[in-house]
PDB file of N, CA and C in Angstrom:
ATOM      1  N   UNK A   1      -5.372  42.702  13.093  1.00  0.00           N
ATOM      2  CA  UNK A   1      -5.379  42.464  11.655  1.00  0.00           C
ATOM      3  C   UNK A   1      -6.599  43.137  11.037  1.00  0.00           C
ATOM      4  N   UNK A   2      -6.694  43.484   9.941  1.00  0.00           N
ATOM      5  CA  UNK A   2      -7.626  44.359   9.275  1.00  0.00           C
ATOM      6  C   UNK A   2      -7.990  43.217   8.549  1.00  0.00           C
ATOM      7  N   UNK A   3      -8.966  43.677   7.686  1.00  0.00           N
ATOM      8  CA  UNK A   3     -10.076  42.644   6.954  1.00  0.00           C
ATOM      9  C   UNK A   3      -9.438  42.512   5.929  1.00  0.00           C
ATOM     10  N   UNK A   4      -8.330  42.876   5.039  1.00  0.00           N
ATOM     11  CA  UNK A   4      -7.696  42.616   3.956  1.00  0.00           C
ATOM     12  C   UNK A   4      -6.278  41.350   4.641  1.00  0.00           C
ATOM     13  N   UNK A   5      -5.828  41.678   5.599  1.00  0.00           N
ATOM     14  CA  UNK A   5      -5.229  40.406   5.982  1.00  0.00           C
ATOM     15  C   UNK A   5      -6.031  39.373   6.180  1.00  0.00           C
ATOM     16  N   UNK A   6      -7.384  39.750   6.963  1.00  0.00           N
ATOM     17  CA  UNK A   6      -7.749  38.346   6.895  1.00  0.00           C
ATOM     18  C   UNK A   6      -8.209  37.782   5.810  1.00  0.00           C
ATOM     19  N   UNK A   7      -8.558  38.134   4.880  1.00  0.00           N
ATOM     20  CA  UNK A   7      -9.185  37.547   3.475  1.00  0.00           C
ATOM     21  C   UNK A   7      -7.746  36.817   2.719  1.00  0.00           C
ATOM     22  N   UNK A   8      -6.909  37.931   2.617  1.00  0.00           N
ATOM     23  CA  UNK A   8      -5.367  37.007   2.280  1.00  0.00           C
ATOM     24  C   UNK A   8      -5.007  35.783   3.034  1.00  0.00           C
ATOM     25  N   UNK A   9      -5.081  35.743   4.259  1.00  0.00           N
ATOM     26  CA  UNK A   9      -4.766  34.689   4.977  1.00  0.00           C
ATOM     27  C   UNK A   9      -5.526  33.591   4.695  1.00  0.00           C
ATOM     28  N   UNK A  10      -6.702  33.845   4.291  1.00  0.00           N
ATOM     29  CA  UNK A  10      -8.074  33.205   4.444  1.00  0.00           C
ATOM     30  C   UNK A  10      -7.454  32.215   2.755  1.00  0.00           C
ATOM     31  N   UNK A  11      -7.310  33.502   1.680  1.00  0.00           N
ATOM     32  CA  UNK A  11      -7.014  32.527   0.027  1.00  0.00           C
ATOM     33  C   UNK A  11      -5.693  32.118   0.744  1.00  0.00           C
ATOM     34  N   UNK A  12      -4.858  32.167   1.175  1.00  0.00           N
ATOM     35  CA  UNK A  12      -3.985  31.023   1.599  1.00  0.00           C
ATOM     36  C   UNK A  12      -3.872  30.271   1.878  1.00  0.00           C
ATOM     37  N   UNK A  13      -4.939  29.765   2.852  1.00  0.00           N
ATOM     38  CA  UNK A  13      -4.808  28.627   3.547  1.00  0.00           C
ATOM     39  C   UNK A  13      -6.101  28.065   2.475  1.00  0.00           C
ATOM     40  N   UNK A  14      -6.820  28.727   1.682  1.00  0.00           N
ATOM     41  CA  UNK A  14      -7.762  27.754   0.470  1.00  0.00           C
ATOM     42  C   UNK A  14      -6.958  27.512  -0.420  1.00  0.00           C
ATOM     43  N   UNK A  15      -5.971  28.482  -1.043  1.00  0.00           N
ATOM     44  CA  UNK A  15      -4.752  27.825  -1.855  1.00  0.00           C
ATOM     45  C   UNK A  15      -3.758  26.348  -1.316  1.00  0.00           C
ATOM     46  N   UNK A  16      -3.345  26.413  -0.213  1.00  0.00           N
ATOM     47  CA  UNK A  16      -3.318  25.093   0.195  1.00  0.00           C
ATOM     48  C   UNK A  16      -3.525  24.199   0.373  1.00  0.00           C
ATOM     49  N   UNK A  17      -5.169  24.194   0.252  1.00  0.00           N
ATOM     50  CA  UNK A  17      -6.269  23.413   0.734  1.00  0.00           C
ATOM     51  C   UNK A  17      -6.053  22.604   2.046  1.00  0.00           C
ATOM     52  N   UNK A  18      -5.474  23.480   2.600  1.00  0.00           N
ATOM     53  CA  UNK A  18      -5.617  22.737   4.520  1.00  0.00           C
ATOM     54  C   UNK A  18      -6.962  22.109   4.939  1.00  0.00           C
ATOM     55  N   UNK A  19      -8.019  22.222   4.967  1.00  0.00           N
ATOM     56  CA  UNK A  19      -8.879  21.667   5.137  1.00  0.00           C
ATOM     57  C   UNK A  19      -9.326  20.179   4.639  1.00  0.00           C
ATOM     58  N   UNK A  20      -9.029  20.362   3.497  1.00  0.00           N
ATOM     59  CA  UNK A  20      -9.224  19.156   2.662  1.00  0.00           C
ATOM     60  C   UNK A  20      -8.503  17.961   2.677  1.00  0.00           C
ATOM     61  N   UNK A  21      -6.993  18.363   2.884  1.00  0.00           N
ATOM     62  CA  UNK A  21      -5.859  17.842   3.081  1.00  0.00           C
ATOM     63  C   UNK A  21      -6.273  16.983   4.842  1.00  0.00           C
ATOM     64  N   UNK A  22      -6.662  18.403   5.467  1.00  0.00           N
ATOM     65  CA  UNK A  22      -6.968  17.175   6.786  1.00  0.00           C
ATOM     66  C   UNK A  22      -7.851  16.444   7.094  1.00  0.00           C
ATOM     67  N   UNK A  23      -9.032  16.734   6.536  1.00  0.00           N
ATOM     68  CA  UNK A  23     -10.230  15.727   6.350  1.00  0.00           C
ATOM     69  C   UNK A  23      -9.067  14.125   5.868  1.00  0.00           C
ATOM     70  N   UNK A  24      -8.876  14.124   4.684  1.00  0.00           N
ATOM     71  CA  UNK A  24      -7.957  13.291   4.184  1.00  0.00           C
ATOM     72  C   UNK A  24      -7.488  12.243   4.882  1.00  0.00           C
ATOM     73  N   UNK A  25      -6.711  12.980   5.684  1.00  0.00           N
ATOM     74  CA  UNK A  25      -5.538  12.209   6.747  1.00  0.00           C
ATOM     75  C   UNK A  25      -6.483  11.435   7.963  1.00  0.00           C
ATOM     76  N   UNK A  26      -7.183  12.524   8.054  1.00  0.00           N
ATOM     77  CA  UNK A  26      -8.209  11.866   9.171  1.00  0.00           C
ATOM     78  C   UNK A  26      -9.223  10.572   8.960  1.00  0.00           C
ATOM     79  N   UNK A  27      -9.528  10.959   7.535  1.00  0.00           N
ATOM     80  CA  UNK A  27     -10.414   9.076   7.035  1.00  0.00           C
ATOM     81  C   UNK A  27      -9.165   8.499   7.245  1.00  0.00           C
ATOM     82  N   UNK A  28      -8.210   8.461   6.513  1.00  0.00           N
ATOM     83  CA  UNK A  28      -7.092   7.669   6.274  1.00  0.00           C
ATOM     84  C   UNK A  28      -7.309   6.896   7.553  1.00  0.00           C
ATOM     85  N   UNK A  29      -6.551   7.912   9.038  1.00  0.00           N
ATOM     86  CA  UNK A  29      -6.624   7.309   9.964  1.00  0.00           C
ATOM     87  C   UNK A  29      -7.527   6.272  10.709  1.00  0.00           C
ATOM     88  N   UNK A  30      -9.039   6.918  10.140  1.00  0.00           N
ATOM     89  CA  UNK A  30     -10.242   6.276  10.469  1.00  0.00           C
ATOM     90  C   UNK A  30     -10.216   4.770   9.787  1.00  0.00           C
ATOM     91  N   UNK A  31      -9.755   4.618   8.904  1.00  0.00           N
ATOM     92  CA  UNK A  31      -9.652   3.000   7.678  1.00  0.00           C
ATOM     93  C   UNK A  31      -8.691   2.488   8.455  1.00  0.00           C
ATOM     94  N   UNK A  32      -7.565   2.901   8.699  1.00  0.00           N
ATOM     95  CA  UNK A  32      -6.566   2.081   9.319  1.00  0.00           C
ATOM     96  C   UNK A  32      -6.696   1.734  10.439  1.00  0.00           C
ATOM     97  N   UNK A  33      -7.238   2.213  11.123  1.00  0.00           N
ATOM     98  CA  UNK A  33      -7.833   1.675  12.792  1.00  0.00           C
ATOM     99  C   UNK A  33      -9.358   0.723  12.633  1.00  0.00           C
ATOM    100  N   UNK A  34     -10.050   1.388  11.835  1.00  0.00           N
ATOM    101  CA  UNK A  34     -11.117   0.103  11.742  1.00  0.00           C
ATOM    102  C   UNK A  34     -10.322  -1.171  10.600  1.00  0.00           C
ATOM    103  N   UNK A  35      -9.451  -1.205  10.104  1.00  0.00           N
ATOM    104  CA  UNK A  35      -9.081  -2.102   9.558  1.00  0.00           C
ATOM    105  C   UNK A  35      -8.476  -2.898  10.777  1.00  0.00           C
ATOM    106  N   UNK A  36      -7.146  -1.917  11.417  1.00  0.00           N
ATOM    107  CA  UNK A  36      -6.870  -3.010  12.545  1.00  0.00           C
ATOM    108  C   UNK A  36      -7.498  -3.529  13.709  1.00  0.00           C
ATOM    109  N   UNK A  37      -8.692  -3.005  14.523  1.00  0.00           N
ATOM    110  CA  UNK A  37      -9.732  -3.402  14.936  1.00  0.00           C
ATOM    111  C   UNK A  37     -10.379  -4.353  14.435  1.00  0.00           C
ATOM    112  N   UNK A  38     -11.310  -4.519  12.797  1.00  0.00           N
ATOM    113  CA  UNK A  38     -11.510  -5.632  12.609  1.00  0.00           C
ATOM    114  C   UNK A  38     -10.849  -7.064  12.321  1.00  0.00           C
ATOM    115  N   UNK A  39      -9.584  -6.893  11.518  1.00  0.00           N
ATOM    116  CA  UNK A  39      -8.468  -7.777  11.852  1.00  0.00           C
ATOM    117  C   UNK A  39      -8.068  -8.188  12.989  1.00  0.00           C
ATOM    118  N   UNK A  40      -7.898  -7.462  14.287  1.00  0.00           N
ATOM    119  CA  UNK A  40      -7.407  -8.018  15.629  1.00  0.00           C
ATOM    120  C   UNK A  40      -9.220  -8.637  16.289  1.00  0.00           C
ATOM    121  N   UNK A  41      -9.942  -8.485  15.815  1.00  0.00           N
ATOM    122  CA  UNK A  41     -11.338  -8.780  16.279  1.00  0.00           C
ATOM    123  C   UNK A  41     -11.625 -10.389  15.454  1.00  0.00           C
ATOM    124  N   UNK A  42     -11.627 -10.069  14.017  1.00  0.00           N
ATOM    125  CA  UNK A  42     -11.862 -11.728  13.437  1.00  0.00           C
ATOM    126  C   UNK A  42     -10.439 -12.852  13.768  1.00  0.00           C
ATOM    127  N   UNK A  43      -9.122 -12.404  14.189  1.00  0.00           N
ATOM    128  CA  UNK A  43      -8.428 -13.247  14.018  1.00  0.00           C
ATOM    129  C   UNK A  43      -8.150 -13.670  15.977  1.00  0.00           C
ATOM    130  N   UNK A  44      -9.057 -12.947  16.423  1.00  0.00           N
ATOM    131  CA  UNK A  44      -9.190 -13.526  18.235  1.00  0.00           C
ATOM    132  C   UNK A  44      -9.894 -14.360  18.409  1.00  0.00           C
ATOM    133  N   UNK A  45     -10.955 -14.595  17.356  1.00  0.00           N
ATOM    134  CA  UNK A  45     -12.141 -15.560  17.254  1.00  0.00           C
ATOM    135  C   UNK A  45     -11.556 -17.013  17.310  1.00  0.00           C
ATOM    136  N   UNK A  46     -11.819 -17.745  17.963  1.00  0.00           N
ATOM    137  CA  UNK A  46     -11.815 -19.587  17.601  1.00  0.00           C
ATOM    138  C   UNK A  46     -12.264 -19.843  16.318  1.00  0.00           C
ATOM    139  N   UNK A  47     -11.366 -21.084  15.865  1.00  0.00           N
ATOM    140  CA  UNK A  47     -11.587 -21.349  14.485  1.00  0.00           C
ATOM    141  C   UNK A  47     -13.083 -21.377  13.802  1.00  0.00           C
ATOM    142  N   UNK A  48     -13.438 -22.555  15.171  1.00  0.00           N
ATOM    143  CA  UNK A  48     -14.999 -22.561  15.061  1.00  0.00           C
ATOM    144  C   UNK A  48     -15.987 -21.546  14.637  1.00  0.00           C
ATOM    145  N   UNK A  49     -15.588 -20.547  15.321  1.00  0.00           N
ATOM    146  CA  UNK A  49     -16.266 -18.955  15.288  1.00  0.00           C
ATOM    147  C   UNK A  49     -16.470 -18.643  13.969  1.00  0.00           C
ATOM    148  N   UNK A  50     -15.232 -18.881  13.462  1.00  0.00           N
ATOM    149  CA  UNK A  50     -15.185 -17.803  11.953  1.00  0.00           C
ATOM    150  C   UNK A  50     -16.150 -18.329  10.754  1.00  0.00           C
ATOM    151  N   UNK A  51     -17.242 -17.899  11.201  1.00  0.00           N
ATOM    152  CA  UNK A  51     -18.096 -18.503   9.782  1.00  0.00           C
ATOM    153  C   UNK A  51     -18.631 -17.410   9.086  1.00  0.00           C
ATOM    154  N   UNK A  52     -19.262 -17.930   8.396  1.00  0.00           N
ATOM    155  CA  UNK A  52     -19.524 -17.022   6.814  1.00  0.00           C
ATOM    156  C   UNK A  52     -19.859 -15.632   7.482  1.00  0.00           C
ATOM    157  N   UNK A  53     -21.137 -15.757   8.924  1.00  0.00           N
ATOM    158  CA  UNK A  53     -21.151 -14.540   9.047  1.00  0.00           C
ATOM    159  C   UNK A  53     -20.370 -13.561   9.821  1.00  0.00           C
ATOM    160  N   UNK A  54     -20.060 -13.796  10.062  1.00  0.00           N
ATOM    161  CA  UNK A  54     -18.449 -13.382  10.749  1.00  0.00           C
ATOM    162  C   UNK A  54     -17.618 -12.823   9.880  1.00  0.00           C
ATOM    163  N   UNK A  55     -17.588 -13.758   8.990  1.00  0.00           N
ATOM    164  CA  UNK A  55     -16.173 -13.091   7.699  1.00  0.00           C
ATOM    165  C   UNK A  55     -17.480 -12.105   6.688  1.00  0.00           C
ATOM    166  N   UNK A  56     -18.251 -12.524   6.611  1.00  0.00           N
ATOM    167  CA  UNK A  56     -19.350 -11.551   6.008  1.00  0.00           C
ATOM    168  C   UNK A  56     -19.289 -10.363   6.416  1.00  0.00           C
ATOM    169  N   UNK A  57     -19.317 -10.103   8.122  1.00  0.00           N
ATOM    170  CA  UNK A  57     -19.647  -8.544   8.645  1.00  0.00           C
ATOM    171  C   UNK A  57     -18.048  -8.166   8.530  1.00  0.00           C
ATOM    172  N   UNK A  58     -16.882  -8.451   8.602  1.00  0.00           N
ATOM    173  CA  UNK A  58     -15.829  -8.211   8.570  1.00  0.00           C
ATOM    174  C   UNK A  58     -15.247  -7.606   7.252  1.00  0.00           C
ATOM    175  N   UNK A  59     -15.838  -8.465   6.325  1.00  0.00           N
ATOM    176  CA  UNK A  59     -15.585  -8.347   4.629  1.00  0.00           C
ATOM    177  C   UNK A  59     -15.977  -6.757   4.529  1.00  0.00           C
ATOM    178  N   UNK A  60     -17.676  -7.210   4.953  1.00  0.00           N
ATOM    179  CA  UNK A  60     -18.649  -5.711   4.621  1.00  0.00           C
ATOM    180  C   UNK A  60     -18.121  -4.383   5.055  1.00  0.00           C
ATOM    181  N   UNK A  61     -18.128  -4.258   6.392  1.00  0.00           N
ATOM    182  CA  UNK A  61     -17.417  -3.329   7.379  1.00  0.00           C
ATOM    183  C   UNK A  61     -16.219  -2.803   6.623  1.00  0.00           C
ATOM    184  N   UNK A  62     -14.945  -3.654   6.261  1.00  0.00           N
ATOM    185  CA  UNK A  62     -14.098  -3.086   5.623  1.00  0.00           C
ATOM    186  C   UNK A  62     -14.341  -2.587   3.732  1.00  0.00           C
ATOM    187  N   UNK A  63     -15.588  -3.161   3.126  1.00  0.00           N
ATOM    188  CA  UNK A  63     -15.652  -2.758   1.845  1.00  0.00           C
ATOM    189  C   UNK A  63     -16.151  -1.585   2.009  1.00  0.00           C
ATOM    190  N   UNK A  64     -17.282  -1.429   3.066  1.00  0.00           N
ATOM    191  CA  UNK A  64     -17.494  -0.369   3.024  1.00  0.00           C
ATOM    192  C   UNK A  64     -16.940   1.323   3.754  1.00  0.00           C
ATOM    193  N   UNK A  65     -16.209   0.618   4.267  1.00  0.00           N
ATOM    194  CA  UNK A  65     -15.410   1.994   4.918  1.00  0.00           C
ATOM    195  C   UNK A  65     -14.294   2.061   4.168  1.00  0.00           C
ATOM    196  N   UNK A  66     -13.890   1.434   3.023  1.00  0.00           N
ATOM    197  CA  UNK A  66     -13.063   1.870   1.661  1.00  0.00           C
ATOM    198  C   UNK A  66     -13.454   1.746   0.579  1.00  0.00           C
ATOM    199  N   UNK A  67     -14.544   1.996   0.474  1.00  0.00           N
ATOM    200  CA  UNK A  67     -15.425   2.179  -0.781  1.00  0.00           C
ATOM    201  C   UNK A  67     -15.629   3.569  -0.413  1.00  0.00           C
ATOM    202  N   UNK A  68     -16.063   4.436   0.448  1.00  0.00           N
ATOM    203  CA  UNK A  68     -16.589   5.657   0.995  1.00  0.00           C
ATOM    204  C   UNK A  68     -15.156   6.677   0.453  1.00  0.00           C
ATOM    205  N   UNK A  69     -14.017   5.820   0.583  1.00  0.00           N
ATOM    206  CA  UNK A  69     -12.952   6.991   0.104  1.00  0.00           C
ATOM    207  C   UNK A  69     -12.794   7.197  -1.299  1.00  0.00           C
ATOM    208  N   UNK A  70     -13.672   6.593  -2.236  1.00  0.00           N
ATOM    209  CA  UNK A  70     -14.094   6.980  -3.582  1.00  0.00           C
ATOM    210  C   UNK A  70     -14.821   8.773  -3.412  1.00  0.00           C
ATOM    211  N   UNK A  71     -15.474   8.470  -2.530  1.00  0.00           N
ATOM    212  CA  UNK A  71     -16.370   9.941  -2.320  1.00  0.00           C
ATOM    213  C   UNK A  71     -15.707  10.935  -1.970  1.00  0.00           C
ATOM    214  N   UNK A  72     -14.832  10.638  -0.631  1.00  0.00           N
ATOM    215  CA  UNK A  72     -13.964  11.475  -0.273  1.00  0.00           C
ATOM    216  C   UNK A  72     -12.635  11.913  -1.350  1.00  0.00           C
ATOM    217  N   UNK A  73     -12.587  11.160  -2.205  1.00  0.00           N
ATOM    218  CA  UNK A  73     -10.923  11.401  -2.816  1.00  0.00           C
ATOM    219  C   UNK A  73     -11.702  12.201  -3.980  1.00  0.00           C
ATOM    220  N   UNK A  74     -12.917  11.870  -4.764  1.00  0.00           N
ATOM    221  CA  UNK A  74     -13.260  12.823  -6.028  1.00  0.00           C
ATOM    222  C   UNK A  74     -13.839  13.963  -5.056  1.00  0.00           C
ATOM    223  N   UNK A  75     -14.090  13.903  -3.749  1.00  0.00           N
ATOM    224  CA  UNK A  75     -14.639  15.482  -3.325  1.00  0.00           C
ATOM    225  C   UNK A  75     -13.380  16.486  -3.652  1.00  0.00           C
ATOM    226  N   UNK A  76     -12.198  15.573  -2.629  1.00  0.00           N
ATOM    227  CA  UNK A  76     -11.505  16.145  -2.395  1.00  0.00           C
ATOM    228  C   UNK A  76     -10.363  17.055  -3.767  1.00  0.00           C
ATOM    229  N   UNK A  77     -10.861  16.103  -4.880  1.00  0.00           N
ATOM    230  CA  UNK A  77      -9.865  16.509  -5.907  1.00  0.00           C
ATOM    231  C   UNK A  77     -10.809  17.801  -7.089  1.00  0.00           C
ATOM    232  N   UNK A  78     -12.235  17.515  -6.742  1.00  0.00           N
ATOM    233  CA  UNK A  78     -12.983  18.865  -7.523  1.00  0.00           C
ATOM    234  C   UNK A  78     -12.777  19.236  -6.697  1.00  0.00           C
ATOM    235  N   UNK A  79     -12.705  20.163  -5.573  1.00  0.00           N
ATOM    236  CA  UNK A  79     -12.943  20.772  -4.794  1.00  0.00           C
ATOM    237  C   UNK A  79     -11.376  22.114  -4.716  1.00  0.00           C
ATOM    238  N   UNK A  80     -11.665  23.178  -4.725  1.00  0.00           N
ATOM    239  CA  UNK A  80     -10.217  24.092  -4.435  1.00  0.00           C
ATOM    240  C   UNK A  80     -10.829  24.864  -5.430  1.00  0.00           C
ATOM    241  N   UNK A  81      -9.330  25.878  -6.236  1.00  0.00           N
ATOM    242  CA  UNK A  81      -9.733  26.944  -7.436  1.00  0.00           C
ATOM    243  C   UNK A  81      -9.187  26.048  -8.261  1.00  0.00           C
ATOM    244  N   UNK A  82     -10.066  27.079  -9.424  1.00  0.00           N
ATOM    245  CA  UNK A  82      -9.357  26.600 -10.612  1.00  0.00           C
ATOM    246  C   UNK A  82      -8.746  27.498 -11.384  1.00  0.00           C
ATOM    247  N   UNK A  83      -7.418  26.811 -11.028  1.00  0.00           N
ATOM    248  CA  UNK A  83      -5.899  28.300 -11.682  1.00  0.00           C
ATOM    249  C   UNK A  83      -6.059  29.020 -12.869  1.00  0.00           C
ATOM    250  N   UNK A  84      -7.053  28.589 -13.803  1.00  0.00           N
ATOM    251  CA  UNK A  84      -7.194  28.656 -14.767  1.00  0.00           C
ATOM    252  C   UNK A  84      -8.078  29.548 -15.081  1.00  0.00           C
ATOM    253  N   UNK A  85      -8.877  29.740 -13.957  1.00  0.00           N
ATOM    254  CA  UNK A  85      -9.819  30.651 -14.099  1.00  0.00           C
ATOM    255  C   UNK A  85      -9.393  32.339 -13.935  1.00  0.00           C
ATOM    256  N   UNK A  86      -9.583  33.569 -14.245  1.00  0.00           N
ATOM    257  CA  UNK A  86      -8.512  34.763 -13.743  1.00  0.00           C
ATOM    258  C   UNK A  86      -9.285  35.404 -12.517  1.00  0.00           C
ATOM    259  N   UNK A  87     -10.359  35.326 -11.932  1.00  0.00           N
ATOM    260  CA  UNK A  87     -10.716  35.731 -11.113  1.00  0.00           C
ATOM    261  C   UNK A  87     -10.742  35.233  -9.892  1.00  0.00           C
TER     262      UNK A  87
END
C-alpha cells in the first residue's frame, strides 16, 4: 500500500470513529461486571454483615464507576470531525 491508501484508510476508520466506539463498549463492559461483582459480593454477605459500611463501599464503588461515564460519553461525543467544517 502506498501512503495515500494509508491516509484514506486511516480518515475511514476516523470517519467511523472505531476507536471511540470501542473504548465505549469496553467501559460499558467494565460497569457491568463491576456492577455484577459488587451485587453478587454484597448479596453473599449475612444479613448481619450488611451494614452501613458495606452498603457505603458498594453504593460508592458503583456511583463512581458510573459517574466516570459522564467523562467518557462527552469525550466521546466532542471528539471525531466536524462535517461542517470543509477541510
Amino acid at each position: 500500500m502506498n501512503k495515500q491508501q494509508w491516509l484514506d484508510t486511516a480518515e475511514a476508520i476516523d470517519a467511523m470513529r472505531l476507536i471511540p466506539r470501542l473504548l465505549m463498549v469496553g467501559y460499558c463492559g467494565f460497569v457491568l461486571n463491576l456492577t455484577d461483582r459488587l451485587l453478587t459480593w454484597y448479596f453473599s454477605l449475612p444479613a448481619a454483615e450488611r451494614s452501613i459500611e458495606a452498603t457505603g463501599l458498594a453504593g460508592g464503588m458503583f456511583t463512581a464507576a458510573t459517574g466516570l461515564a459522564t467523562i467518557f460519553v462527552n469525550t466521546y461525543l466532542r471528539s471525531g470531525r466536524s462535517w461542517n467544517d470543509p477541510s
